[in-house]
N, C-alpha and C. Protein backbone atom coordinates (compact mmCIF):
# COMPACT_ATOMS: atom_id res chain seq x y z
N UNK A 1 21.56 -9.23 -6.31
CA UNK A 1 20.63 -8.12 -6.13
C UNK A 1 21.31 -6.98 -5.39
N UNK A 2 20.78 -5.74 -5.95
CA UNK A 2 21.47 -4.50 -5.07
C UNK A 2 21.17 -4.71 -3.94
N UNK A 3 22.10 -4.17 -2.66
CA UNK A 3 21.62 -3.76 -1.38
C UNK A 3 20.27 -2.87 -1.59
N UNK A 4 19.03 -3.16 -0.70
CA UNK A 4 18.30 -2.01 -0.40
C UNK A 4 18.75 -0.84 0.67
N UNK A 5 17.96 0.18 0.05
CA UNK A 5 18.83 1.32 0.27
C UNK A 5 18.00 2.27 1.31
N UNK A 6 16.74 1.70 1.21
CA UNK A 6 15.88 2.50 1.40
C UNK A 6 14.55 2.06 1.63
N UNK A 7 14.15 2.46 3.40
CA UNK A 7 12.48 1.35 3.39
C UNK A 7 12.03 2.62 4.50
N UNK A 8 10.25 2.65 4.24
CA UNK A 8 9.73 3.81 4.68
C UNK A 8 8.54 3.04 5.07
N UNK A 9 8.33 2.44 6.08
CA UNK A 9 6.82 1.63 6.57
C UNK A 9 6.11 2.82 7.35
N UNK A 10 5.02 3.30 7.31
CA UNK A 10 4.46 3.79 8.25
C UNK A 10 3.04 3.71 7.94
N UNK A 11 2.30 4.09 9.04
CA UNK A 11 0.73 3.80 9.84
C UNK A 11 0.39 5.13 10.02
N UNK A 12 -0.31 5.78 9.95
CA UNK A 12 -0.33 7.63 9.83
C UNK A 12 -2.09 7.67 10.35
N UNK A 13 -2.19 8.36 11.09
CA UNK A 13 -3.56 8.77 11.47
C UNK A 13 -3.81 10.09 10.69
N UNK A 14 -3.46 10.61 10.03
CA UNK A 14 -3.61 12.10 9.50
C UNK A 14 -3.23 12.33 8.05
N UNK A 15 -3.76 13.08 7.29
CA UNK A 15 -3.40 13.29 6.01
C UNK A 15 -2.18 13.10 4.97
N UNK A 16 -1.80 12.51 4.39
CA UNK A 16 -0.51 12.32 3.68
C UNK A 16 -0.34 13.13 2.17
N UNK A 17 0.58 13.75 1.86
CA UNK A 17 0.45 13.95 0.39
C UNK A 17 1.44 12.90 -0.36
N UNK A 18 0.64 11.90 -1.13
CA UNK A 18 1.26 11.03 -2.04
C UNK A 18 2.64 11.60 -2.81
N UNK A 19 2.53 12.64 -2.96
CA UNK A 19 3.86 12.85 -4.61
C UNK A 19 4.72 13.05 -3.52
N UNK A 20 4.75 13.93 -2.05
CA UNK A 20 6.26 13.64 -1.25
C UNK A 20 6.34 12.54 -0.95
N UNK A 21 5.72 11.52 -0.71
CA UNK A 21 5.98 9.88 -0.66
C UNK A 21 6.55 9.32 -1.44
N UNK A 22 6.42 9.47 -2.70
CA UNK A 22 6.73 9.05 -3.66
C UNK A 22 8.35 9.40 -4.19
N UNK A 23 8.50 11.04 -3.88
CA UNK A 23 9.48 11.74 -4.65
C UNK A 23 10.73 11.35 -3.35
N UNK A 24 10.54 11.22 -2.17
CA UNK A 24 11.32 10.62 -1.10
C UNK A 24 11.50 9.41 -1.17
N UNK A 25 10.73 8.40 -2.17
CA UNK A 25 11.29 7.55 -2.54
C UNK A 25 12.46 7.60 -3.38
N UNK A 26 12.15 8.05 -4.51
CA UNK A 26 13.12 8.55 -5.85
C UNK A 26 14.16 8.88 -5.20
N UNK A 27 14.44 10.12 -4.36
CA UNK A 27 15.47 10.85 -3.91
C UNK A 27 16.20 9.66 -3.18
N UNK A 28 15.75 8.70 -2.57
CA UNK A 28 16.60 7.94 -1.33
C UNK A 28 17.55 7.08 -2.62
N UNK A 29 17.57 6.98 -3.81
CA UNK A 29 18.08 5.78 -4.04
C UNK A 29 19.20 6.94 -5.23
N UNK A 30 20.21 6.34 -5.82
CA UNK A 30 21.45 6.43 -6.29
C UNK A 30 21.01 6.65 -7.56
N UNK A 31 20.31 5.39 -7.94
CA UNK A 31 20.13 3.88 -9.13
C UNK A 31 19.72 4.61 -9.99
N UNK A 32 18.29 5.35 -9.35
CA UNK A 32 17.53 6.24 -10.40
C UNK A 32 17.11 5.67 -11.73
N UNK A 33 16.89 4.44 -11.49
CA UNK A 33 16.52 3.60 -12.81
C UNK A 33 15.31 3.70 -13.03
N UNK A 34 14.09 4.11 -12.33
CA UNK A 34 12.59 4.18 -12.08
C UNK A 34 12.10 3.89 -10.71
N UNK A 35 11.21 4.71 -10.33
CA UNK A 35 10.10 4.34 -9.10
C UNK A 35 8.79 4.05 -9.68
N UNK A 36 7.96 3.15 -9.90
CA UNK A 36 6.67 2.88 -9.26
C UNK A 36 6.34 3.06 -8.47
N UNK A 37 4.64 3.20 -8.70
CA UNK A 37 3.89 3.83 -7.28
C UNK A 37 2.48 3.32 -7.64
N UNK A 38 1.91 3.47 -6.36
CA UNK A 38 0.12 3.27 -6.50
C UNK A 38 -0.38 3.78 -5.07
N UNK A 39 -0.82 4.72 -5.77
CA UNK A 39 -2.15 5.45 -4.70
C UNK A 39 -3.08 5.16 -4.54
N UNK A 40 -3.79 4.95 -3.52
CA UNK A 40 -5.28 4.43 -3.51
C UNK A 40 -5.95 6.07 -2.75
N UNK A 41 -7.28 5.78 -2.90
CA UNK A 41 -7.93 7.15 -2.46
C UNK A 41 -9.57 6.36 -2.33
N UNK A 42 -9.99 7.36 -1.26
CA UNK A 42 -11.26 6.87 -0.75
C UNK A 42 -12.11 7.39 -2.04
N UNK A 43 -13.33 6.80 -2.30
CA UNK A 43 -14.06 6.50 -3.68
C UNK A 43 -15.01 7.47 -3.12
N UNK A 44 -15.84 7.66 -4.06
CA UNK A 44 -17.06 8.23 -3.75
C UNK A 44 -18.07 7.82 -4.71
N UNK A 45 -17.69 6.80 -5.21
CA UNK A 45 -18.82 6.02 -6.22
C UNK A 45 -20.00 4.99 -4.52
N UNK A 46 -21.16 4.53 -5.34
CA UNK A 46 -21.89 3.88 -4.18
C UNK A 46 -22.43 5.15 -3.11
N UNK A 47 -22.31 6.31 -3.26
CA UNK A 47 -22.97 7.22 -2.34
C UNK A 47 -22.02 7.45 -1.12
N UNK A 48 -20.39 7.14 -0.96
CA UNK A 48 -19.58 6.90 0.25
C UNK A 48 -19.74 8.42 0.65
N UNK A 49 -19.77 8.49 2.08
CA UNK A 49 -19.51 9.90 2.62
C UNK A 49 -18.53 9.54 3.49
N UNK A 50 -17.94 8.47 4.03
CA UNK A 50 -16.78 8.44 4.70
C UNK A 50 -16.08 6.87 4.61
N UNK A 51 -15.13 6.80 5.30
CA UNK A 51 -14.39 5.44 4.95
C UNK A 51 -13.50 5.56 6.24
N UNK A 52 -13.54 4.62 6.80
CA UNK A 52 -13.09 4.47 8.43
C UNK A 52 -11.76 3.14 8.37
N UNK A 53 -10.89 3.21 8.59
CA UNK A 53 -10.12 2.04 8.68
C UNK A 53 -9.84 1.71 10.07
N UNK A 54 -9.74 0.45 10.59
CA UNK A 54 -8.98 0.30 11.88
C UNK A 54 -8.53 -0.36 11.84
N UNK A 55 -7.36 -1.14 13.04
CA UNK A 55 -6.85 -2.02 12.44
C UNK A 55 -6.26 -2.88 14.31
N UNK A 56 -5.32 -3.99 14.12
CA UNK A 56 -4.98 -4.82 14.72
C UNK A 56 -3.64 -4.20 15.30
N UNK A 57 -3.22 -3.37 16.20
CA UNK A 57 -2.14 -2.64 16.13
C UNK A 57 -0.85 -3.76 16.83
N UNK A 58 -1.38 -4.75 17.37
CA UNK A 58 0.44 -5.64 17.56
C UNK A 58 0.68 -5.63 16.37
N UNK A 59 -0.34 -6.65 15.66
CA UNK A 59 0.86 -7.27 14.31
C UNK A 59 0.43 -6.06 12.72
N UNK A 60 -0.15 -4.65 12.96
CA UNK A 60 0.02 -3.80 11.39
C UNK A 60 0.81 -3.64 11.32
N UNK A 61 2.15 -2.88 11.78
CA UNK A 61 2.85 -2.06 11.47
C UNK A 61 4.06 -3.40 11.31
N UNK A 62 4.33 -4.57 11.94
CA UNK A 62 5.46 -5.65 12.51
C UNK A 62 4.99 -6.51 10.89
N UNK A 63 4.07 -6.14 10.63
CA UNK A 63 3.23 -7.83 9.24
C UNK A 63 3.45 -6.35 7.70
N UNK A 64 3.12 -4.98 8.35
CA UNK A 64 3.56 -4.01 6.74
C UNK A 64 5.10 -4.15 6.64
N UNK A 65 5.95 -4.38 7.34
CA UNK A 65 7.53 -4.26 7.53
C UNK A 65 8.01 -5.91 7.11
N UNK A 66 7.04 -7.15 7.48
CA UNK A 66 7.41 -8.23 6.92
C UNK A 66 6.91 -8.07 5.58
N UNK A 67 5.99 -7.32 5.40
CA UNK A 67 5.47 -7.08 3.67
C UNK A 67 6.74 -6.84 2.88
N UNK A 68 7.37 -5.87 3.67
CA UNK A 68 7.96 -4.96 2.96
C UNK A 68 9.09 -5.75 2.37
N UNK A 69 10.02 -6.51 3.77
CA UNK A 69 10.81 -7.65 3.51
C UNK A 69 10.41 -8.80 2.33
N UNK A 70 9.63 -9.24 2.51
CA UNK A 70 9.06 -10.05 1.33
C UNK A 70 9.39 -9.63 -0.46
N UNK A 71 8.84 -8.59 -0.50
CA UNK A 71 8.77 -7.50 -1.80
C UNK A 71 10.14 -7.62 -1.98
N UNK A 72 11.67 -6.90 -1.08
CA UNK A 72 12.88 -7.02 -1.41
C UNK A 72 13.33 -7.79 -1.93
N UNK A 73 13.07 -9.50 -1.07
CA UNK A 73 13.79 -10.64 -0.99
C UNK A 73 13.23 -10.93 -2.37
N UNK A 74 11.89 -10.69 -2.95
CA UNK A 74 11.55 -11.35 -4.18
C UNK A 74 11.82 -10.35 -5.11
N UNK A 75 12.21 -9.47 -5.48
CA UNK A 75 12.59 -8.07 -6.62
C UNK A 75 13.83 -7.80 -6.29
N UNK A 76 13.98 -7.32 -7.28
CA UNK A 76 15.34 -6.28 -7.64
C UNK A 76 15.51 -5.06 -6.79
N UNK A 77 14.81 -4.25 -5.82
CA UNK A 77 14.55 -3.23 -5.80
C UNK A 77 15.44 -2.58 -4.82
N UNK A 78 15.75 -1.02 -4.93
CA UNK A 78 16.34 -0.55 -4.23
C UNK A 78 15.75 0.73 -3.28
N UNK A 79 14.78 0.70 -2.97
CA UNK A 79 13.87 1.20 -2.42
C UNK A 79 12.30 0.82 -2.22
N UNK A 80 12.00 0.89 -1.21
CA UNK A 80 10.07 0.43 -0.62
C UNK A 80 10.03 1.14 0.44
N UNK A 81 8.30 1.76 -0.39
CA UNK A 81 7.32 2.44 0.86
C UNK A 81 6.30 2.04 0.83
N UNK A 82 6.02 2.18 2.09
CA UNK A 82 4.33 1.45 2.00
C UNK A 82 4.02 2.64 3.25
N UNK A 83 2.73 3.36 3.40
CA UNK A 83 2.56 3.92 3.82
C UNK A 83 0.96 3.94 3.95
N UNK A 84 0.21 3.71 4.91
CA UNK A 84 -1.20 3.34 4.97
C UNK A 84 -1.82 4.47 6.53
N UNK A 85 -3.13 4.53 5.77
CA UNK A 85 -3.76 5.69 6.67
C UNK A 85 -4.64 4.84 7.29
N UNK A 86 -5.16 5.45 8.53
CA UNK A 86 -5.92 5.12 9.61
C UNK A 86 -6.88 5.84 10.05
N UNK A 87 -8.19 5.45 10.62
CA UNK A 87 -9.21 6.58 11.01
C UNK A 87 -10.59 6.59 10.01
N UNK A 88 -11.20 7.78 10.27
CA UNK A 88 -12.04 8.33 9.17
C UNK A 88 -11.33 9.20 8.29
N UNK A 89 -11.79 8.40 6.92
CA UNK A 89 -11.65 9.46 5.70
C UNK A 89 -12.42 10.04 5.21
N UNK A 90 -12.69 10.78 4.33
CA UNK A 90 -14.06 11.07 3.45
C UNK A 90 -13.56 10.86 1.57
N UNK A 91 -14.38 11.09 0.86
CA UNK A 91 -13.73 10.82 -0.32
C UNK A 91 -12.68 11.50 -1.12
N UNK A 92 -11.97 11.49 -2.10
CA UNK A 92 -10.76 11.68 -2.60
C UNK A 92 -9.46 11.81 -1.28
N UNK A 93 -9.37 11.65 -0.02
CA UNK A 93 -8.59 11.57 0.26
C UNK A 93 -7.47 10.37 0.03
N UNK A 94 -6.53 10.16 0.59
CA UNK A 94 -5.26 9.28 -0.14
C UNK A 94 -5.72 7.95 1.23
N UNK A 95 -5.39 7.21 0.91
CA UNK A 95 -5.19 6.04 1.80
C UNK A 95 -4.80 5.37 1.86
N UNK A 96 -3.79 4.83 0.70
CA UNK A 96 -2.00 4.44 0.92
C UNK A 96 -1.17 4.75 -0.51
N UNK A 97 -0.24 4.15 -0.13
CA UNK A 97 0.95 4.67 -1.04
C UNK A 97 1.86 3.65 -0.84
N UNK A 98 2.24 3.50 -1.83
CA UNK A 98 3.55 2.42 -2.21
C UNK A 98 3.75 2.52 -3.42
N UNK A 99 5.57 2.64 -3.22
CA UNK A 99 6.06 3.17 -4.15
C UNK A 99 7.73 1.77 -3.76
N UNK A 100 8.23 2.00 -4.81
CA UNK A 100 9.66 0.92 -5.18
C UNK A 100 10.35 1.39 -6.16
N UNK A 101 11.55 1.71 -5.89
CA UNK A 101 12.80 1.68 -6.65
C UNK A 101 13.25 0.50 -7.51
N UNK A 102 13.50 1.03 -8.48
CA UNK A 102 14.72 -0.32 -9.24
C UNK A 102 15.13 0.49 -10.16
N UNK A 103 16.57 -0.33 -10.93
CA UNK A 103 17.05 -0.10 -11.70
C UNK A 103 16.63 -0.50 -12.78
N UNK A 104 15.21 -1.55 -12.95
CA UNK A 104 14.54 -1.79 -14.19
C UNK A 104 13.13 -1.99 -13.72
N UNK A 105 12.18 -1.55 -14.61
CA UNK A 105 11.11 -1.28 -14.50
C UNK A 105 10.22 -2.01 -13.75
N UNK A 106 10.44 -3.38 -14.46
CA UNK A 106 9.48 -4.60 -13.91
C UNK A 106 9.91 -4.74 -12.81
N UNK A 107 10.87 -4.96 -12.00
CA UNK A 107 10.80 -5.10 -11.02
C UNK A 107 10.29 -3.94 -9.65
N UNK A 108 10.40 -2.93 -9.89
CA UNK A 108 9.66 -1.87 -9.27
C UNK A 108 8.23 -1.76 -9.88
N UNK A 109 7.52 -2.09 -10.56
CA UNK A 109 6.32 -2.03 -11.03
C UNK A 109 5.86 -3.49 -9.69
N UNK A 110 6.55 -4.41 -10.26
CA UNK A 110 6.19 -5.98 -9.64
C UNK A 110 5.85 -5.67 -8.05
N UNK A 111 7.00 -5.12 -7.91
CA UNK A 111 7.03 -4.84 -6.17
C UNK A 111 6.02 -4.43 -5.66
N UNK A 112 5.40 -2.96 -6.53
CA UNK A 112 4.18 -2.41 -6.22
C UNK A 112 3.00 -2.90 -6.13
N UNK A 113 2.62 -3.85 -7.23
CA UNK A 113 1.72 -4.54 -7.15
C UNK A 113 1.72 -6.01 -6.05
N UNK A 114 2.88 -6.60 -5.83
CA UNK A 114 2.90 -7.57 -5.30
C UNK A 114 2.28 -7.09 -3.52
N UNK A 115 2.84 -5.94 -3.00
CA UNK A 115 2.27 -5.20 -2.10
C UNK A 115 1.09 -5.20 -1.75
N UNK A 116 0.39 -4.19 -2.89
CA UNK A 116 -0.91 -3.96 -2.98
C UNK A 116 -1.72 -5.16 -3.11
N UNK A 117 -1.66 -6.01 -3.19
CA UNK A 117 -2.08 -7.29 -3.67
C UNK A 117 -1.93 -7.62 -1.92
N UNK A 118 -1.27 -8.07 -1.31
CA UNK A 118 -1.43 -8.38 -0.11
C UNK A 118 -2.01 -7.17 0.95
N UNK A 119 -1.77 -6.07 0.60
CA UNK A 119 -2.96 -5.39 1.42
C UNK A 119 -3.61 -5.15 1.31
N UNK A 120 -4.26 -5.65 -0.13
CA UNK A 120 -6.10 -5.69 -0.07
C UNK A 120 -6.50 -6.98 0.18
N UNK A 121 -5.87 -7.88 0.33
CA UNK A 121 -6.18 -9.19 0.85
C UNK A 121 -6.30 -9.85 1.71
N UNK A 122 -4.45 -9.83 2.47
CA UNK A 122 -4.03 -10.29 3.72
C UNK A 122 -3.53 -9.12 4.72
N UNK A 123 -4.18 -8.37 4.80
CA UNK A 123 -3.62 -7.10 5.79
C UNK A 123 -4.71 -7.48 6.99
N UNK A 124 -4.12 -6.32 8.10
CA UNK A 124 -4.60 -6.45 9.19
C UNK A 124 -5.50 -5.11 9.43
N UNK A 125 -6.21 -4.97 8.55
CA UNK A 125 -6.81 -3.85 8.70
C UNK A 125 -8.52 -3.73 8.47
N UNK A 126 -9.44 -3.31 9.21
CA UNK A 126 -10.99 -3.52 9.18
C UNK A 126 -11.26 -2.13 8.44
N UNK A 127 -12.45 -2.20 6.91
CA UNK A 127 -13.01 -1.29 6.47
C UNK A 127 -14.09 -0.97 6.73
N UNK A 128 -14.49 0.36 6.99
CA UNK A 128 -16.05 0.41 7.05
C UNK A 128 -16.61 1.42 6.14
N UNK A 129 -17.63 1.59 5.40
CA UNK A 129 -18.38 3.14 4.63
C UNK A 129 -18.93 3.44 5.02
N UNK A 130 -19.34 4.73 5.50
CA UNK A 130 -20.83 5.61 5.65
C UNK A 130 -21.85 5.55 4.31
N UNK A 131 -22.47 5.29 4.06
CA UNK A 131 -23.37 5.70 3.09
C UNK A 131 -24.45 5.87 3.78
N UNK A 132 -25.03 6.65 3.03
CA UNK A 132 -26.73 6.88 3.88
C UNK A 132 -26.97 6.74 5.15
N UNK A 133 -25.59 7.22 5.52
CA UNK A 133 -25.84 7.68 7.10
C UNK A 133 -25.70 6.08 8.31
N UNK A 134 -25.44 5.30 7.10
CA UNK A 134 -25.50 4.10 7.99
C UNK A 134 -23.94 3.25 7.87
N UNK A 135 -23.38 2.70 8.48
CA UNK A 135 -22.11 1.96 8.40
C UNK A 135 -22.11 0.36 7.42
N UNK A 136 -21.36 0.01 6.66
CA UNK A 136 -21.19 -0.85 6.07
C UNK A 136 -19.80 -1.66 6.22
N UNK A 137 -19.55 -2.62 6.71
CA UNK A 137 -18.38 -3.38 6.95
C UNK A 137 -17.76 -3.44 4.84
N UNK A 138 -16.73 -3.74 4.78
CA UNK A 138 -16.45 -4.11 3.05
C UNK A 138 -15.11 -5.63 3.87
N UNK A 139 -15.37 -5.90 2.89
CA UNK A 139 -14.86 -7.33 2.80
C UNK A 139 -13.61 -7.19 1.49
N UNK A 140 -12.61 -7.92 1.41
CA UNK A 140 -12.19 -8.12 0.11
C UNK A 140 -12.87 -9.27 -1.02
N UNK A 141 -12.88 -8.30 -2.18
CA UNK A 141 -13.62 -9.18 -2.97
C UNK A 141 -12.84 -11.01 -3.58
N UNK A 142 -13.86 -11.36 -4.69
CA UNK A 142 -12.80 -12.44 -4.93
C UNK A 142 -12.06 -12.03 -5.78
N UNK A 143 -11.88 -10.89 -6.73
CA UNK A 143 -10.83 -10.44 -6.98
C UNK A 143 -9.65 -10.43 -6.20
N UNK A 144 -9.55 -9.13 -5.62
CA UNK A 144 -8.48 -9.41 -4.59
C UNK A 144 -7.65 -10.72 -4.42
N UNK A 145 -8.78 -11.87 -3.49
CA UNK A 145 -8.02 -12.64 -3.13
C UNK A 145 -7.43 -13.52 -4.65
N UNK A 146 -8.50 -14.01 -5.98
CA UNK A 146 -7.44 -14.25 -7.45
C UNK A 146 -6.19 -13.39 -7.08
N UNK A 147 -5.91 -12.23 -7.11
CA UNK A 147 -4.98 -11.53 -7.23
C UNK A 147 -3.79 -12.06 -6.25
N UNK A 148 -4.16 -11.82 -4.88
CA UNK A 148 -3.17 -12.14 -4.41
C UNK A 148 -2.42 -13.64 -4.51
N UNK A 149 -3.82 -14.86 -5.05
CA UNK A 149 -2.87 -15.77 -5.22
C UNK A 149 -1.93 -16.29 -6.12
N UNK A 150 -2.08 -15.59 -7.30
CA UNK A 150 -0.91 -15.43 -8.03
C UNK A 150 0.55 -15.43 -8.11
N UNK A 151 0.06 -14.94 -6.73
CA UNK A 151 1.58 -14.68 -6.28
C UNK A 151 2.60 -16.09 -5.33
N UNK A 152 1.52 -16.82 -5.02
CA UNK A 152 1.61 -17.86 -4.56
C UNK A 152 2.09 -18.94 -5.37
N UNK A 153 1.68 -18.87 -6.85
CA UNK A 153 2.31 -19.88 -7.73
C UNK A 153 3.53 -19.56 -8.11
N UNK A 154 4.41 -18.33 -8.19
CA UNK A 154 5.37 -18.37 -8.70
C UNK A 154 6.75 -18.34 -7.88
């Protein structure tokens, strides 16, 4: 496997624009074989007027960086970002990003998802919605967790 070349973990209390996340991925690597990516963004389906994250601050940022390790050791890849927001949001704003280098597709596609898959599952992070003026905890569904165990069989 190539050396990785390139890892961008961060925890951000404030607005991010996805495509420089993304394109600072691209740029960090040589290989230029493809980046994958996946944006998530606060919804506004269900009536949401805001979306609050908080989180566990010893082990977020120390358990997104063992994420990150994980993703390498199992892919090809020559670049990973994971980049996750904190706070109140309201809707269409961004609320993470992860993106992966490789020199072939699947494996930067894989990476991305294998990610995302553990941080809608096993992350250290608490959701809440405003709707109707009132707070709602969200849980991960059993999707999610199907999803993430997938990853467990192979």
């Amino acid at each position: 496997m190539p050396r990785l070349m390139f890892e961008d973990i961060r925890l951000l209390d404030g607005p991010f624009d996805p495509q420089e996340i993304i394109q600072a991925t691209a740029d960090s690597t040589m290989s230029k074989g493809g980046v994958a990516n996946f944006t998530g963004y606060v919804s506004s389906s269900g009536d949401v007027e805001a979306l609050e994250l908080s989180h566990y601050e010893p082990l977020t940022l120390p358990g997104m960086e063992d994420l990150a390790r994980a993703a390498r050791d199992r892919f090809d890849i020559t670049a990973i970002t994971i980049v996750h927001r904190l706070g109140r949001m309201v809707p269409g704003d961004p609320i993470v990003c992860v993106a992966a280098a490789s020199r072939h597709r699947r494996d930067a596609i894989n990476a991305v998802d294998f990610a995302m898959d553990h941080l809608k599952s096993a992350a250290w992070f608490w959701k809440r919605e405003l709707r109707g003026g009132t707070w709602h905890w969200i849980e991960p569904r059993g999707a999610d967790h199907s999803d993430l165990a997938r990853w467990k069989s192979e």
